[in-house]
Every structure is written in structure tokens, then in C-alpha cells.
C-alpha atoms as a PDB file:
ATOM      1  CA  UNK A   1      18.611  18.738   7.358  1.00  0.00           C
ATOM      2  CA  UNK A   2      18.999  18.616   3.475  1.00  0.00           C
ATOM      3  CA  UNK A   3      16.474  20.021   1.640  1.00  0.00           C
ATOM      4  CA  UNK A   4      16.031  18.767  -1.576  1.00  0.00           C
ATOM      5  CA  UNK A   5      13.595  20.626  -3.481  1.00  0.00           C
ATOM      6  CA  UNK A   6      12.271  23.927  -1.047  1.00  0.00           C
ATOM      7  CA  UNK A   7       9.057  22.997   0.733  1.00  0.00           C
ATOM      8  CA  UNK A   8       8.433  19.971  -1.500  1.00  0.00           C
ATOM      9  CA  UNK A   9      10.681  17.308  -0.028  1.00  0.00           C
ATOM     10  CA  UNK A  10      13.027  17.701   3.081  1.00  0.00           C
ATOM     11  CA  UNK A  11      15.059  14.423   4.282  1.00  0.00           C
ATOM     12  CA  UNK A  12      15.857  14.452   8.089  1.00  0.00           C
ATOM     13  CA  UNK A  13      18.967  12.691   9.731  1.00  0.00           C
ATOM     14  CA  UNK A  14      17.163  10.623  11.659  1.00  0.00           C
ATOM     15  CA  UNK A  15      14.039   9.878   9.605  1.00  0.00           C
ATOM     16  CA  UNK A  16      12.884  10.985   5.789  1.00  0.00           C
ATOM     17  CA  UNK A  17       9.945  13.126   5.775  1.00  0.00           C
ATOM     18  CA  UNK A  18       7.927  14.344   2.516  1.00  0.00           C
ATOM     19  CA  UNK A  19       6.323  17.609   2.279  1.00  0.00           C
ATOM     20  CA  UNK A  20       4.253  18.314  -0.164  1.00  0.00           C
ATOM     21  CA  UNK A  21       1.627  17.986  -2.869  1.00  0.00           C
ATOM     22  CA  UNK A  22       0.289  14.460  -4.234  1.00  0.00           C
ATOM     23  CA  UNK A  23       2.025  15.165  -7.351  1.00  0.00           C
ATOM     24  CA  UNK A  24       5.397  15.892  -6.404  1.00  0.00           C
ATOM     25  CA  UNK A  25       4.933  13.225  -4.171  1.00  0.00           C
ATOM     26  CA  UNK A  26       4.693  10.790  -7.092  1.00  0.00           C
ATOM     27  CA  UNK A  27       7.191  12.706  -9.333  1.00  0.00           C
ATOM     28  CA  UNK A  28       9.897  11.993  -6.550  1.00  0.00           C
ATOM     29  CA  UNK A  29       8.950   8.618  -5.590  1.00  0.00           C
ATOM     30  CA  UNK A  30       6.543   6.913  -7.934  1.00  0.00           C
ATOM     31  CA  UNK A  31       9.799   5.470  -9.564  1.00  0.00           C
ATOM     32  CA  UNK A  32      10.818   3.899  -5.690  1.00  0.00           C
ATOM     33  CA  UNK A  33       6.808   2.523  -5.304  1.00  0.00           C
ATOM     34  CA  UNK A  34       7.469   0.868  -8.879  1.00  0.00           C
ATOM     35  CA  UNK A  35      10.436  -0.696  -7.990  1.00  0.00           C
ATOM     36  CA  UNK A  36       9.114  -1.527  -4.748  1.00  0.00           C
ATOM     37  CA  UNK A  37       6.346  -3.086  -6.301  1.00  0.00           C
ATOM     38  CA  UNK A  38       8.633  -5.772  -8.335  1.00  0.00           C
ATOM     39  CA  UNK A  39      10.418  -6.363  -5.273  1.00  0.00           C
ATOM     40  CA  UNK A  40       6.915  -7.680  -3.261  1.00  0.00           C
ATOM     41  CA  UNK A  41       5.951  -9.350  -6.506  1.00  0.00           C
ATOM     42  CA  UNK A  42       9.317 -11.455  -7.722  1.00  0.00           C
ATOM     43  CA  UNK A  43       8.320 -14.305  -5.416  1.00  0.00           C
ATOM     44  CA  UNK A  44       4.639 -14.537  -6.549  1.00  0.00           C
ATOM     45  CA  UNK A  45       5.378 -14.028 -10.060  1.00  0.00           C
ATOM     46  CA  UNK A  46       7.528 -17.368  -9.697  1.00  0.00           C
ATOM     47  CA  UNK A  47       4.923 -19.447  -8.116  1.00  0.00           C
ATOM     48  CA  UNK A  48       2.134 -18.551 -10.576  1.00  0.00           C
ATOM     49  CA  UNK A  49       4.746 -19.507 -13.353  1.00  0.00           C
ATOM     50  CA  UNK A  50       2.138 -18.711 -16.194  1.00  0.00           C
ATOM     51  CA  UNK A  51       0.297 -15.979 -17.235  1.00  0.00           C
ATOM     52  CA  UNK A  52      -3.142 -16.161 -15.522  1.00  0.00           C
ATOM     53  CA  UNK A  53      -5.336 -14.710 -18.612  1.00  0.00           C
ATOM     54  CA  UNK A  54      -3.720 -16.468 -21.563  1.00  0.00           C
ATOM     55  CA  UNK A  55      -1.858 -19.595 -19.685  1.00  0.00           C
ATOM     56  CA  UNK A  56       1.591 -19.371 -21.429  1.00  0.00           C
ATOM     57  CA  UNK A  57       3.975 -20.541 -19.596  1.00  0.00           C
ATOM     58  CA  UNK A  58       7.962 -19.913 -20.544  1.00  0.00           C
ATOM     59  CA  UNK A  59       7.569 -16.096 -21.004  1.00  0.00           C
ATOM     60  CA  UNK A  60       8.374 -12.963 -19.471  1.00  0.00           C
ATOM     61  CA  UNK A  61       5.823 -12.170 -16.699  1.00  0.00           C
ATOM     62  CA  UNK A  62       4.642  -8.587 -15.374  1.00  0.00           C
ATOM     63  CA  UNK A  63       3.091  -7.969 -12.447  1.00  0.00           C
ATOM     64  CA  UNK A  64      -0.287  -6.159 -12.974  1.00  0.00           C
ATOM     65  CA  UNK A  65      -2.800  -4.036 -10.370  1.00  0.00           C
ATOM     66  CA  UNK A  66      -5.914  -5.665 -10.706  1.00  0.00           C
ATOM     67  CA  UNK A  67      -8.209  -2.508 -11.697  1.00  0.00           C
ATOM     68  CA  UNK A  68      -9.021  -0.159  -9.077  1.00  0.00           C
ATOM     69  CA  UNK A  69      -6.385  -1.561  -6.947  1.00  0.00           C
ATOM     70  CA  UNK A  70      -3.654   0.361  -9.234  1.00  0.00           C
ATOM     71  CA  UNK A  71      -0.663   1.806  -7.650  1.00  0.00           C
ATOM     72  CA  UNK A  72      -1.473   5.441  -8.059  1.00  0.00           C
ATOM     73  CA  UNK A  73      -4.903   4.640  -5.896  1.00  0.00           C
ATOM     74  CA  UNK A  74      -2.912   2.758  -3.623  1.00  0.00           C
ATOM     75  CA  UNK A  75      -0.352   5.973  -3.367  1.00  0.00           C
ATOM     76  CA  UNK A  76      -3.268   8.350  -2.697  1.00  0.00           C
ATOM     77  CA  UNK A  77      -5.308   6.092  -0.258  1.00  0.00           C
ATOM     78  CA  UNK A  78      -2.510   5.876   1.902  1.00  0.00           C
ATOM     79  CA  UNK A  79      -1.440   9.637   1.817  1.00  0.00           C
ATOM     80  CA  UNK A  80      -4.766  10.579   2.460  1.00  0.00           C
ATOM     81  CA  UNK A  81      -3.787   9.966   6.661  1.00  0.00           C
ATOM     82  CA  UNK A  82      -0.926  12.324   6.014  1.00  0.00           C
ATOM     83  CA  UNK A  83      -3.030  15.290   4.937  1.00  0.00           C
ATOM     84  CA  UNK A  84      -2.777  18.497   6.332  1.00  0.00           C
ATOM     85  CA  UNK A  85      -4.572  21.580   5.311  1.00  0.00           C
ATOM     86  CA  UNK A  86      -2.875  22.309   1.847  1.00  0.00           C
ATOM     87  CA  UNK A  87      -0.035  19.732   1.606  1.00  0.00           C
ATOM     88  CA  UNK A  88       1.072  16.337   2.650  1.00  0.00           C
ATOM     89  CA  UNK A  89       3.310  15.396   5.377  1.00  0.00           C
ATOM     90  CA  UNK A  90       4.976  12.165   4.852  1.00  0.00           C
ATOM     91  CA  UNK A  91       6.996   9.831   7.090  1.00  0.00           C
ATOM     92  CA  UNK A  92       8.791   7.562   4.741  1.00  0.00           C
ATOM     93  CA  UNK A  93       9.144   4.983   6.946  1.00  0.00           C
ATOM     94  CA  UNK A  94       5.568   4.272   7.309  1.00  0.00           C
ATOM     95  CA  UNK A  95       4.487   4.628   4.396  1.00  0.00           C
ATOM     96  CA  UNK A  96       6.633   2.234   3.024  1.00  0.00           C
ATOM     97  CA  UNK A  97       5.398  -0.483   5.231  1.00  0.00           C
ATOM     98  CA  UNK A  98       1.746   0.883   4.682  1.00  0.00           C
ATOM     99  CA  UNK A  99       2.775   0.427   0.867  1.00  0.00           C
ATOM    100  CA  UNK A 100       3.843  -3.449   1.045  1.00  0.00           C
ATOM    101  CA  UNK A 101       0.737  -4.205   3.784  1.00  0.00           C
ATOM    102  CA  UNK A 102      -1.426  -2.889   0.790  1.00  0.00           C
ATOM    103  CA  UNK A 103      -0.206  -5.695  -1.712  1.00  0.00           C
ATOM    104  CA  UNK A 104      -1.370  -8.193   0.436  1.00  0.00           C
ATOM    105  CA  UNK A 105      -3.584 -10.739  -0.103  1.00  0.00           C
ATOM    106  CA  UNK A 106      -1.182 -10.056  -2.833  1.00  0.00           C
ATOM    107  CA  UNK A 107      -4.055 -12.066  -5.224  1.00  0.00           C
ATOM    108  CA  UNK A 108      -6.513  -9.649  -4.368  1.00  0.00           C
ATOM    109  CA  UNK A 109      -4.099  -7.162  -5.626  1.00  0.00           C
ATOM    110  CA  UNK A 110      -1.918  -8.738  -8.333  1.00  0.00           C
ATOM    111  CA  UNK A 111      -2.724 -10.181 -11.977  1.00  0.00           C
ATOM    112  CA  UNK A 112       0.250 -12.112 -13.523  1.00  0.00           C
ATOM    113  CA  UNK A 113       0.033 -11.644 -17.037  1.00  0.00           C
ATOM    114  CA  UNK A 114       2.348 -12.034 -20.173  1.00  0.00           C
ATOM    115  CA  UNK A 115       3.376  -8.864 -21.859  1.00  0.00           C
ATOM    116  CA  UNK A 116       0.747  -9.026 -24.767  1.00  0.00           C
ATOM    117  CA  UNK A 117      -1.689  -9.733 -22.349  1.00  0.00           C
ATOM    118  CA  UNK A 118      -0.608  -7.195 -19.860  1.00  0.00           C
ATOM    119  CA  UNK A 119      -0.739  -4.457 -22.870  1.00  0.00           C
ATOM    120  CA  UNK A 120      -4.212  -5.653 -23.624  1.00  0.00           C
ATOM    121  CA  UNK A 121      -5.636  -5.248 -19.905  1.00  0.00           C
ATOM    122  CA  UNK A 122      -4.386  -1.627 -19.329  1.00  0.00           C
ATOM    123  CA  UNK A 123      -6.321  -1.019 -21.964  1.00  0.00           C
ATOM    124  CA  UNK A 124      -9.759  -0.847 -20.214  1.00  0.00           C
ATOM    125  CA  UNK A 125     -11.661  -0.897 -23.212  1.00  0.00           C
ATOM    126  CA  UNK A 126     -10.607  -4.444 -23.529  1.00  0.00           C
ATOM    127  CA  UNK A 127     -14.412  -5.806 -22.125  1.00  0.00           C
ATOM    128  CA  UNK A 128     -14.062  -9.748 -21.925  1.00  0.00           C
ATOM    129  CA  UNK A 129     -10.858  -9.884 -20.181  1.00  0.00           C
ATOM    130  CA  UNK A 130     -10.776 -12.947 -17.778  1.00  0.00           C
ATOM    131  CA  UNK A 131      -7.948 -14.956 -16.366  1.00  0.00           C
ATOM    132  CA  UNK A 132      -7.729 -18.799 -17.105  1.00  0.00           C
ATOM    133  CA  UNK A 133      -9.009 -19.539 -13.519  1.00  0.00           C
ATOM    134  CA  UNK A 134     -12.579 -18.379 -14.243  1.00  0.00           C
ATOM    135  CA  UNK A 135     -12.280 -15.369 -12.142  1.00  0.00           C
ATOM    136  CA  UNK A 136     -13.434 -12.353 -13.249  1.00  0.00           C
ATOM    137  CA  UNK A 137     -10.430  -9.979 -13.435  1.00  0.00           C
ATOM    138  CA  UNK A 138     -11.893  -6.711 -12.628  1.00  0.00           C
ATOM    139  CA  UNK A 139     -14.001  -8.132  -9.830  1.00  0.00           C
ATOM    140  CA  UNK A 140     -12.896  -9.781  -6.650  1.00  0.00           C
ATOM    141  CA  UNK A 141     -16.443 -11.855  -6.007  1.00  0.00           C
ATOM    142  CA  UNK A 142     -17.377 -15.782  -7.603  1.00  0.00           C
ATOM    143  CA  UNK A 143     -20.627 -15.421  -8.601  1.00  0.00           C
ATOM    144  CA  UNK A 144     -23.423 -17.060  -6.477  1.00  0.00           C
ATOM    145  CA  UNK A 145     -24.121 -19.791  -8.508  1.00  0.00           C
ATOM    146  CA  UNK A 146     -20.349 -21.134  -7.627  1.00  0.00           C
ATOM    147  CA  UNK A 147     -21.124 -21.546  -3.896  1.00  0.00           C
ATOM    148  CA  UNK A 148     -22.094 -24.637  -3.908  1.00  0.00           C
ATOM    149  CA  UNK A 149     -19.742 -26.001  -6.119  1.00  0.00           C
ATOM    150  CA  UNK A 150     -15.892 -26.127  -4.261  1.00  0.00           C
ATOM    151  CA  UNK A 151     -14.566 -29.449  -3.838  1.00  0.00           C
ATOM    152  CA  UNK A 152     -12.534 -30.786  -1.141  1.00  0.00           C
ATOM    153  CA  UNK A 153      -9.451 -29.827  -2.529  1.00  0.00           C
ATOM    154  CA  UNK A 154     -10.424 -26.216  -1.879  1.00  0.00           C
ATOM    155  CA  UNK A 155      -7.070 -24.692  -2.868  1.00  0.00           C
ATOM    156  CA  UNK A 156      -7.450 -25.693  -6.603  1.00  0.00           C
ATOM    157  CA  UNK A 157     -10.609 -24.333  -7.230  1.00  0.00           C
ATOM    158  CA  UNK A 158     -11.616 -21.352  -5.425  1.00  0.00           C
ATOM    159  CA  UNK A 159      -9.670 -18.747  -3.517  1.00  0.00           C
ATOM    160  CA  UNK A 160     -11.338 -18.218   0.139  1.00  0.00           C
ATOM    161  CA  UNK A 161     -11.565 -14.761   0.276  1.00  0.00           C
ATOM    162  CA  UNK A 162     -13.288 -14.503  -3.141  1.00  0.00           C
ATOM    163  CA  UNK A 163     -15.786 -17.972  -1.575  1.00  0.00           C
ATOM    164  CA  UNK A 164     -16.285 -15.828   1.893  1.00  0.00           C
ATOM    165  CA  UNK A 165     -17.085 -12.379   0.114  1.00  0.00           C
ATOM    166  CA  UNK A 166     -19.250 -14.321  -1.995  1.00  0.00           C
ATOM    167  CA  UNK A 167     -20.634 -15.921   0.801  1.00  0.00           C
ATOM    168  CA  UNK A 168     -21.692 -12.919   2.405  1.00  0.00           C
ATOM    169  CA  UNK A 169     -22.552 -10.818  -0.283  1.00  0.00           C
ATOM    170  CA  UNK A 170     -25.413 -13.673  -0.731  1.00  0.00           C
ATOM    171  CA  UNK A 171     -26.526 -13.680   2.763  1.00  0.00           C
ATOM    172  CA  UNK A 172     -26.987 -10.303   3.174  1.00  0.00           C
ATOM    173  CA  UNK A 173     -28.798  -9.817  -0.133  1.00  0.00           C
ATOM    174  CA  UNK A 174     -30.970 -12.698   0.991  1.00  0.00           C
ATOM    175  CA  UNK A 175     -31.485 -11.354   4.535  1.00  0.00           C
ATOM    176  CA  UNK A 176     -29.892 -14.826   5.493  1.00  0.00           C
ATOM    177  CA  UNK A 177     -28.480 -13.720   8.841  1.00  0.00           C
ATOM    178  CA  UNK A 178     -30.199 -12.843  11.502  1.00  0.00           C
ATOM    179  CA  UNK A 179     -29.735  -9.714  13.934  1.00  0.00           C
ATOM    180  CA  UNK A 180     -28.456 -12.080  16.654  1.00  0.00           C
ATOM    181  CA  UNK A 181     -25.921 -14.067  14.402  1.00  0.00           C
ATOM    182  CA  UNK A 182     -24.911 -10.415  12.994  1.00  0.00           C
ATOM    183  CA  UNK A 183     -24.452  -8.734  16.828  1.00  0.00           C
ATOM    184  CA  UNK A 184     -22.299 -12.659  16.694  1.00  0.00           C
ATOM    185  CA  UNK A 185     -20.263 -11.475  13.995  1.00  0.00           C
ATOM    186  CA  UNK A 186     -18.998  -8.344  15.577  1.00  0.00           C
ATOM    187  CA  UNK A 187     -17.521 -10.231  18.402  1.00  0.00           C
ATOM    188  CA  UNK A 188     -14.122 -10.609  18.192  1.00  0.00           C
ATOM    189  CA  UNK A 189     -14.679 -13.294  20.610  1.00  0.00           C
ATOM    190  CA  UNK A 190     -16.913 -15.596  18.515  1.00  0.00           C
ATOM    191  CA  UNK A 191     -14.824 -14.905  15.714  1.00  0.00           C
ATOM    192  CA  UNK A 192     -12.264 -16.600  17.183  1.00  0.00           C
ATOM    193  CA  UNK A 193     -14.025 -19.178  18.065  1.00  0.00           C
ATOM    194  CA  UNK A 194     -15.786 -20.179  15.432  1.00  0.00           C
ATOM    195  CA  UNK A 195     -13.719 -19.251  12.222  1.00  0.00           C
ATOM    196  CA  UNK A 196     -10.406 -19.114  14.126  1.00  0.00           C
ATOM    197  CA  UNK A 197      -9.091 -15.633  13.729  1.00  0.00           C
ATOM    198  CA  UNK A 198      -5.702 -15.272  15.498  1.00  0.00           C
ATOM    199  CA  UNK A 199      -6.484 -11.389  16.902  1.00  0.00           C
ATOM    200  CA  UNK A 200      -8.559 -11.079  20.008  1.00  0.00           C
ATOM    201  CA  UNK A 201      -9.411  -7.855  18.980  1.00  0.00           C
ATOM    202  CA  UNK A 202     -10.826  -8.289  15.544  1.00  0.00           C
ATOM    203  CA  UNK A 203     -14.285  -9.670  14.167  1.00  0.00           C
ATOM    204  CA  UNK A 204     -15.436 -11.162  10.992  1.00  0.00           C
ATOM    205  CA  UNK A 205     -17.582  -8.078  10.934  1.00  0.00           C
ATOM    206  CA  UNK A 206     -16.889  -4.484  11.264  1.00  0.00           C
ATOM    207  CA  UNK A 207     -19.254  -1.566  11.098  1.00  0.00           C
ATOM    208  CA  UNK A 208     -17.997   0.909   8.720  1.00  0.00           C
ATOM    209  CA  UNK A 209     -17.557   4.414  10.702  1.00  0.00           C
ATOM    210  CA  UNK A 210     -14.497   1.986  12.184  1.00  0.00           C
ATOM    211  CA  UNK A 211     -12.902   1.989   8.536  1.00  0.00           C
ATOM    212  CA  UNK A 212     -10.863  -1.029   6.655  1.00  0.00           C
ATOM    213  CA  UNK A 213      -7.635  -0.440   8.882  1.00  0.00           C
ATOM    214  CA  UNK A 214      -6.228  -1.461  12.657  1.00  0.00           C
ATOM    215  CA  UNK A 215      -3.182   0.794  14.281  1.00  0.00           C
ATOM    216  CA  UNK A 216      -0.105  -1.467  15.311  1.00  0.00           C
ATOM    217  CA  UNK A 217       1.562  -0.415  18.552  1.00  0.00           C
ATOM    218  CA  UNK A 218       4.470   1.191  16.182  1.00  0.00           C
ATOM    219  CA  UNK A 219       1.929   3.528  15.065  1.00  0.00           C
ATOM    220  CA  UNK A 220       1.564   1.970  11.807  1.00  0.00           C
ATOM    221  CA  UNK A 221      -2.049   1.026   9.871  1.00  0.00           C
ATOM    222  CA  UNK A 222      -2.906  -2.380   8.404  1.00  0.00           C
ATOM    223  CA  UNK A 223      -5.631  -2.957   6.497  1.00  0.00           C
ATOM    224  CA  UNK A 224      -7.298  -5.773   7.272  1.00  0.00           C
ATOM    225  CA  UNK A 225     -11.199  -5.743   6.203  1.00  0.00           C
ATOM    226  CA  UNK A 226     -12.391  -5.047   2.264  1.00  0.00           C
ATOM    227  CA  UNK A 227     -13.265  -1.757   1.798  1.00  0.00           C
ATOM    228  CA  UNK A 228     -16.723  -3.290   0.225  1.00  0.00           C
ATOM    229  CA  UNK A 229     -19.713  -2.191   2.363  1.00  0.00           C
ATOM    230  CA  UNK A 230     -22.106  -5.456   3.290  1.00  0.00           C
ATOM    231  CA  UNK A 231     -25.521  -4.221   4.270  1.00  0.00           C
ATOM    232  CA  UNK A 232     -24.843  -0.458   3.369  1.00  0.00           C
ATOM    233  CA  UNK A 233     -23.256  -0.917   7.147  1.00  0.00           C
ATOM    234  CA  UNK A 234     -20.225  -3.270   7.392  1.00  0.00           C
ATOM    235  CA  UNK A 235     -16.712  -4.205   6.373  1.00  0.00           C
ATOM    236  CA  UNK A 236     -15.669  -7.996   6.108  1.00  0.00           C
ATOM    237  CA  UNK A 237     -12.316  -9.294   7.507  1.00  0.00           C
ATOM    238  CA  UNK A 238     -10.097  -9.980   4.771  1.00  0.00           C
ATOM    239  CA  UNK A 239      -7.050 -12.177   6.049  1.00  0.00           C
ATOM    240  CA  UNK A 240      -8.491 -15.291   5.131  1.00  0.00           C
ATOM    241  CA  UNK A 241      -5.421 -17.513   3.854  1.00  0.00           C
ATOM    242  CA  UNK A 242      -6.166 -21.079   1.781  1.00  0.00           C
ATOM    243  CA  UNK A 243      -6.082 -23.483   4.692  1.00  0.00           C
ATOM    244  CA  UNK A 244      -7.897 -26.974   4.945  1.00  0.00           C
ATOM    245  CA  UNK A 245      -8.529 -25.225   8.967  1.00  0.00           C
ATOM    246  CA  UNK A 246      -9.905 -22.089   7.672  1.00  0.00           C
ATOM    247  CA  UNK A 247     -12.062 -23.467   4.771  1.00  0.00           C
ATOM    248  CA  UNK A 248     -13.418 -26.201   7.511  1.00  0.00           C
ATOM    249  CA  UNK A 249     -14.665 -23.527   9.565  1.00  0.00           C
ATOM    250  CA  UNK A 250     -16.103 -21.312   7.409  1.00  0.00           C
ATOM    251  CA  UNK A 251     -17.702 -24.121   5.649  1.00  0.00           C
ATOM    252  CA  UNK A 252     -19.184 -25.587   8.718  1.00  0.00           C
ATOM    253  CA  UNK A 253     -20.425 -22.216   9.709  1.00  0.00           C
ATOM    254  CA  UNK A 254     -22.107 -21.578   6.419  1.00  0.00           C
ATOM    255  CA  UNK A 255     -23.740 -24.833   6.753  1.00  0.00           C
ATOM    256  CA  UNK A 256     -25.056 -23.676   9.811  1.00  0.00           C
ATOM    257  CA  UNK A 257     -27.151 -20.315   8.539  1.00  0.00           C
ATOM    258  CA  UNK A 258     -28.126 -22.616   5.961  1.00  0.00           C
ATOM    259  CA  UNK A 259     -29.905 -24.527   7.668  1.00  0.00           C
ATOM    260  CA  UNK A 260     -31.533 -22.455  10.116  1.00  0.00           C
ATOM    261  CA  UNK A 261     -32.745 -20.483   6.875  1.00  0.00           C
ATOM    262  CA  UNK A 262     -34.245 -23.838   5.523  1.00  0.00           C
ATOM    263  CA  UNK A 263     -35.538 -24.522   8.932  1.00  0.00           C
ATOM    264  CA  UNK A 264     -36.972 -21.005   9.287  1.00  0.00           C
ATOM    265  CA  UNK A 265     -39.268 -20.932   6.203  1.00  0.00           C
ATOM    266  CA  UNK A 266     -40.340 -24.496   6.626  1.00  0.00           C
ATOM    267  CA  UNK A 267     -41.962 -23.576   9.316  1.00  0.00           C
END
């Protein structure tokens, strides 16, 4: 055993543990998390190809947290299942693939912006900062009055996890589903059935005393519902990807409550 700095970071043989405080934890390793996050971002930053406030194209990129979703929170949400009483016990390992899980839906996560543009949003008392695809940077939701309005060519216009938060935001606000279709919702079975979810074990809904994450058999945690609360009482799945299959589905079963809501107060 090496110890680098006494009881603040120790490196095993066989696997690198941190121990210590959040900020020596980020005074050792907030450099590697930075550098990490280039590394999960390279590839995206390629296939935007422009900035997504201002639209140039031909520039130097950056790769910026969307606000609130900065690396720093990211850091400390994630060390938070590492706590003991007065310090922080760290296996590297994991939290390096708890890191990269955390980028993903990397768009959820990641603004691609030009440097001017990048300098301008960090400054958060920049107010009327929106990207060029009408998406409101420092929120995650389409507003309501966009539900209606996604074409066919659903990949162009609206991203499906901002339509399905949306979605849901507006049916529970409007007390649009009912307590059958919600008890519905919590089954991982008629999740997979009806919006094709690949897990048996997960469900479009989650109550929230389960939290946002799922344990793999390695021990690791995945995220994989918004930490937003729905009905002061429930997390939504969040691994919704841009597929004709997907959209179909959840467009077919929002059809559905809306017409038993239509059907329900003509009556």
C-alpha cells in the first residue's frame, strides 16, 4: 500500500481507494473527472458539429454541463453512497463508471457551445440564454403547448425524453391518469409491453422512497429515472432513446389517456 497523502488518499495494489473529505477528493481528482469528461464528450461534440446556442459551425467546440447538472454536483451526488461518518471512502473503480453512466442521455447532460458562447452561459446572470433548437437551456421540459405539435419525423424536432417528461408533467398536473392506469405504470410488466422497455424489472413509473438508481450485479448504480418528482410521489424512467419504435409507442399510448379523458368528461 502507497499512501499518498496520510489519511486523505491511499492507492491499494489491487484496487484504488480514496479516503477522505469532498474537497480533497476534488483537489486530487477533479483534474481526472475533467479530462474524463472530454473523453465521453469528443464523439458527441462531432456529431452536433455546431454550436447549439449561436449555430456557428467551423469553430472550436466545448462541452458544457447544462446547469444543475455541473460536474462538481455530479462529483458530490455520486460520493454521497460512499459516506461514512466524517469522511468518504472511495472505490475508484466504481466511481468512474458511476461518473460516465451520469453523462448519459449525454443531451440531458451536455450543451455544445462555441467558446464565446460557452463564456456567456457560465455566467448565470446571462437570463435569455437558449440554444438554436428552441429548447430551453436551463430546463429539460418542452413546454405544453408543443405537445401536440411533433411531426413524423420525430428525431428533427423534439427529443423524446424532453416530449415524455412533458407528457407527464401535463397529465399529472391535469389529473389525466387515473389510479388504475398509474398502479399500470408501476408494472414493469406493462411497461414492457406497452412502451417496450428492455428490463423486466423496471417501470415507466417509480415511487420515490426507491430513488433515481438500479444496482448492477457488479455492485455498481445506474441511474435510470429523472430525479424530478411527478405527483410529489414518483420518478419517470429516463432511457428513452429517439426511435421511430419508441416514439410509436409512447405516442399511441398518449393517444390512449387522451381519449379516455375526452370520453370521461363528455359524459
Amino acid at each position: 500500500m502507497k499512501n499518498l497523502n496520510t489519511n486523505k488518499l491511499i492507492i491499494k495494489n489491487d484496487s484504488p481507494i480514496f479516503i477522505g473529505s469532498f474537497e480533497d477528493f476534488n483537489k486530487f481528482l477533479s483534474g481526472y473527472a475533467r479530462n474524463k469528461v472530454q473523453s465521453i464528450t469528443n464523439r458527441y461534440k462531432k456529431k452536433i458539429g455546431n454550436c447549439e446556442h449561436c449555430g456557428k459551425r467551423g469553430v472550436q467546440l466545448d462541452a458544457a454541463h447544462i446547469h444543475g447538472k455541473e460536474r462538481k454536483i455530479i462529483i458530490e451526488s455520486i460520493l454521497k453512497g460512499y459516506k461514512k461518518v466524517e469522511y468518504f471512502q472511495v472505490d475508484l473503480n466504481k466511481f468512474e463508471n458511476q461518473f460516465i453512466d451520469a453523462h448519459h442521455p449525454i443531451e440531458d447532460v451536455i450543451l455544445i457551445l462555441c467558446k464565446p458562447c460557452h463564456i456567456k452561459y457560465d455566467d448565470k446572470s446571462f437570463k435569455n440564454f437558449t440554444n438554436n433548437k428552441s429548447r430551453e437551456v436551463k430546463k429539460d421540459n418542452i413546454s405544453v403547448s408543443e405537445l401536440g405539435k411533433v411531426s413524423s419525423n420525430h428525431s428533427t424536432k423534439v427529443k423524446i425524453g424532453d416530449y415524455v417528461k412533458s407528457v407527464f408533467s401535463y397529465f399529472f398536473e391535469n389529473n389525466m391518469l387515473s389510479k388504475e392506469e398509474i398502479e399500470n405504470l408501476l408494472s414493469p410488466e406493462y411497461s414492457k409491453k406497452i412502451f417496450g422497455i428492455s428490463s423486466n424489472e423496471l417501470s415507466v413509473l417509480r415511487h420515490i422512497k426507491y430513488g433515481t438508481k438500479i444496482t448492477a450485479e457488479s455492485g455498481s448504480e445506474y441511474n435510470r429515472y429523472w430525479v424530478d418528482i411527478f405527483d410529489n410521489k414518483f420518478h419517470v424512467y429516463s432511457q428513452w432513446y429517439n426511435t421511430n419504435k419508441q416514439w410509436s409507442n409512447f405516442k399511441k399510448w398518449e393517444l390512449e389517456i387522451k381519449n379516455k379523458n375526452a370520453e370521461r368528461i363528455s359524459n
